[in-house]
Protein backbone atom coordinates (compact mmCIF):
# COMPACT_ATOMS: atom_id res chain seq x y z
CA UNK A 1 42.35 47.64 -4.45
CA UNK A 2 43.02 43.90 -3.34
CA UNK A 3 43.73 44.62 0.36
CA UNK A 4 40.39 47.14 1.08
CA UNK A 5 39.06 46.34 4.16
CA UNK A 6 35.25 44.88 3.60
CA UNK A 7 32.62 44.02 5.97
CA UNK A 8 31.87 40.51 4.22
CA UNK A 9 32.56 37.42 5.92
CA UNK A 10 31.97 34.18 4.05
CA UNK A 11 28.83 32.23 4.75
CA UNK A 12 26.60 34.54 6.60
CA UNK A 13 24.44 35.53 4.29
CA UNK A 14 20.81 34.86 4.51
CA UNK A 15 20.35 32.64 2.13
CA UNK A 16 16.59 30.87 2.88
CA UNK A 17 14.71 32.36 0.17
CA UNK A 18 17.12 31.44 -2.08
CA UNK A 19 16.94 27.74 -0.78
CA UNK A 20 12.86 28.17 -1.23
CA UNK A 21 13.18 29.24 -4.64
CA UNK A 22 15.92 26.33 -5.27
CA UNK A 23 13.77 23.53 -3.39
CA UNK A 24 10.40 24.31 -5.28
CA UNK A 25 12.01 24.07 -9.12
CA UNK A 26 13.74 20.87 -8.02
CA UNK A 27 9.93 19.70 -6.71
CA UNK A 28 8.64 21.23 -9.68
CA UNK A 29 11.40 19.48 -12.24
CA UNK A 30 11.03 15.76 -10.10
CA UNK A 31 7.00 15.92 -10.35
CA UNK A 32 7.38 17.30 -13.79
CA UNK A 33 9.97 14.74 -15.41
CA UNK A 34 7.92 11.52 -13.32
CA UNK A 35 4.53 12.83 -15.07
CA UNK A 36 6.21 13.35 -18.05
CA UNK A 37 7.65 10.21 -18.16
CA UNK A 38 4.47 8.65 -17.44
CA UNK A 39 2.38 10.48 -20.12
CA UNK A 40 5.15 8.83 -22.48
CA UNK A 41 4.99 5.37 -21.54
CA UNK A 42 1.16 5.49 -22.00
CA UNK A 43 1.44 6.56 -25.43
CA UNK A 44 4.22 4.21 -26.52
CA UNK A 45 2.09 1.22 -25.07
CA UNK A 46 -1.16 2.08 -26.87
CA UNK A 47 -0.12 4.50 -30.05
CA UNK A 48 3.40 2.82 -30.09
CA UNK A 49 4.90 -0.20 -31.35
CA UNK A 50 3.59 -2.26 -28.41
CA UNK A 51 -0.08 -1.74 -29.17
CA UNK A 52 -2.22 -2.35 -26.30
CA UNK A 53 -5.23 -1.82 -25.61
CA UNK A 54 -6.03 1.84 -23.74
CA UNK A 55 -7.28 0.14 -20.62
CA UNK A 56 -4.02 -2.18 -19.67
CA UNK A 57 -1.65 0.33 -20.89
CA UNK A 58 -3.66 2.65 -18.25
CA UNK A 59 -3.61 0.17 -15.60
CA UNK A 60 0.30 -0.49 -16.33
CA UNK A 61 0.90 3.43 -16.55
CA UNK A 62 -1.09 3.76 -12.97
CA UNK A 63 1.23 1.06 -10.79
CA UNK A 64 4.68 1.97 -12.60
CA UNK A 65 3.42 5.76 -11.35
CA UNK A 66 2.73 4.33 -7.82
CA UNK A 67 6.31 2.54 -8.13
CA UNK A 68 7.98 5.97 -9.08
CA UNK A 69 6.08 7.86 -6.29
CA UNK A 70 7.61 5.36 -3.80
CA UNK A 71 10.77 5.14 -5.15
CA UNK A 72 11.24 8.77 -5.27
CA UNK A 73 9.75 9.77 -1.70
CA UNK A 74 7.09 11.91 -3.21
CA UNK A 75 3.95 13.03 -1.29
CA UNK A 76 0.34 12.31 -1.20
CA UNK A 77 -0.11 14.95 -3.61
CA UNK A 78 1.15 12.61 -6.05
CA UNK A 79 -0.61 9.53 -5.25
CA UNK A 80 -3.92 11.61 -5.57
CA UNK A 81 -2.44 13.37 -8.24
CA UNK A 82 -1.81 10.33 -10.93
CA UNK A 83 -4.88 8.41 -9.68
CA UNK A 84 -7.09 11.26 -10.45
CA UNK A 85 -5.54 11.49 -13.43
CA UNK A 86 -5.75 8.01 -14.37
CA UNK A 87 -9.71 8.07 -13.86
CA UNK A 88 -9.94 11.06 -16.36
CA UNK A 89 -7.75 9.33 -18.42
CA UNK A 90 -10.03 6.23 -18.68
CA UNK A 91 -13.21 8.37 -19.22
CA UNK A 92 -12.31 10.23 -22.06
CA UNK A 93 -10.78 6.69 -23.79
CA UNK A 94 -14.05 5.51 -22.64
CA UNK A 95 -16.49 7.75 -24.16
CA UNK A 96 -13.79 8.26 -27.29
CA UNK A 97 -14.00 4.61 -27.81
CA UNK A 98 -17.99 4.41 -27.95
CA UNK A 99 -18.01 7.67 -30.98
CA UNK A 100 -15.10 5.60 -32.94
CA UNK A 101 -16.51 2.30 -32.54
């Protein structure tokens, strides 16, 4: 039982879809935390007990997003990513701000 012979030997497995899988859900939980994290401080500095204004705490929530990008390595895909983003972001406060006065 313990001494069969077996044809396994430790570490050759082929492992590199396994890695794939592994290095897109850590992608996917970094991009997914930062943006989360983002959406969060937006809404503490204008719904929250800081109370800004929607366009500062947009402006503030754009370069601490550009801060996190570089601090964390991430692509281009995130630079284009929040500043797109951030420009929908400011049109619908925009237009929401001109029906509520």
């Amino acid at each position: 039982m313990g001494g069969a012979h077996s044809d396994y030997k430790r570490g050759d497995m082929e492992v590199s879809a396994q890695r794939g899988t592994f290095d897109g859900f850590m992608g996917f939980t970094v991009y997914g935390g930062a943006l989360i994290a983002l959406m969060l401080i937006f809404a503490i500095l204008t719904v929250g007990g800081v109370g800004l204004s929607w366009f500062p705490a947009l402006i503030i929530s754009l370069v601490l997003g550009i801060i996190v990008g570089a601090v964390l390595k991430l692509d281009a895909a995130w630079f284009a990513s929040i500043t797109i983003l951030a420009v929908l972001t400011g049109l619908v406060c925009f237009i929401v701000g001109l029906f509520t006065g």
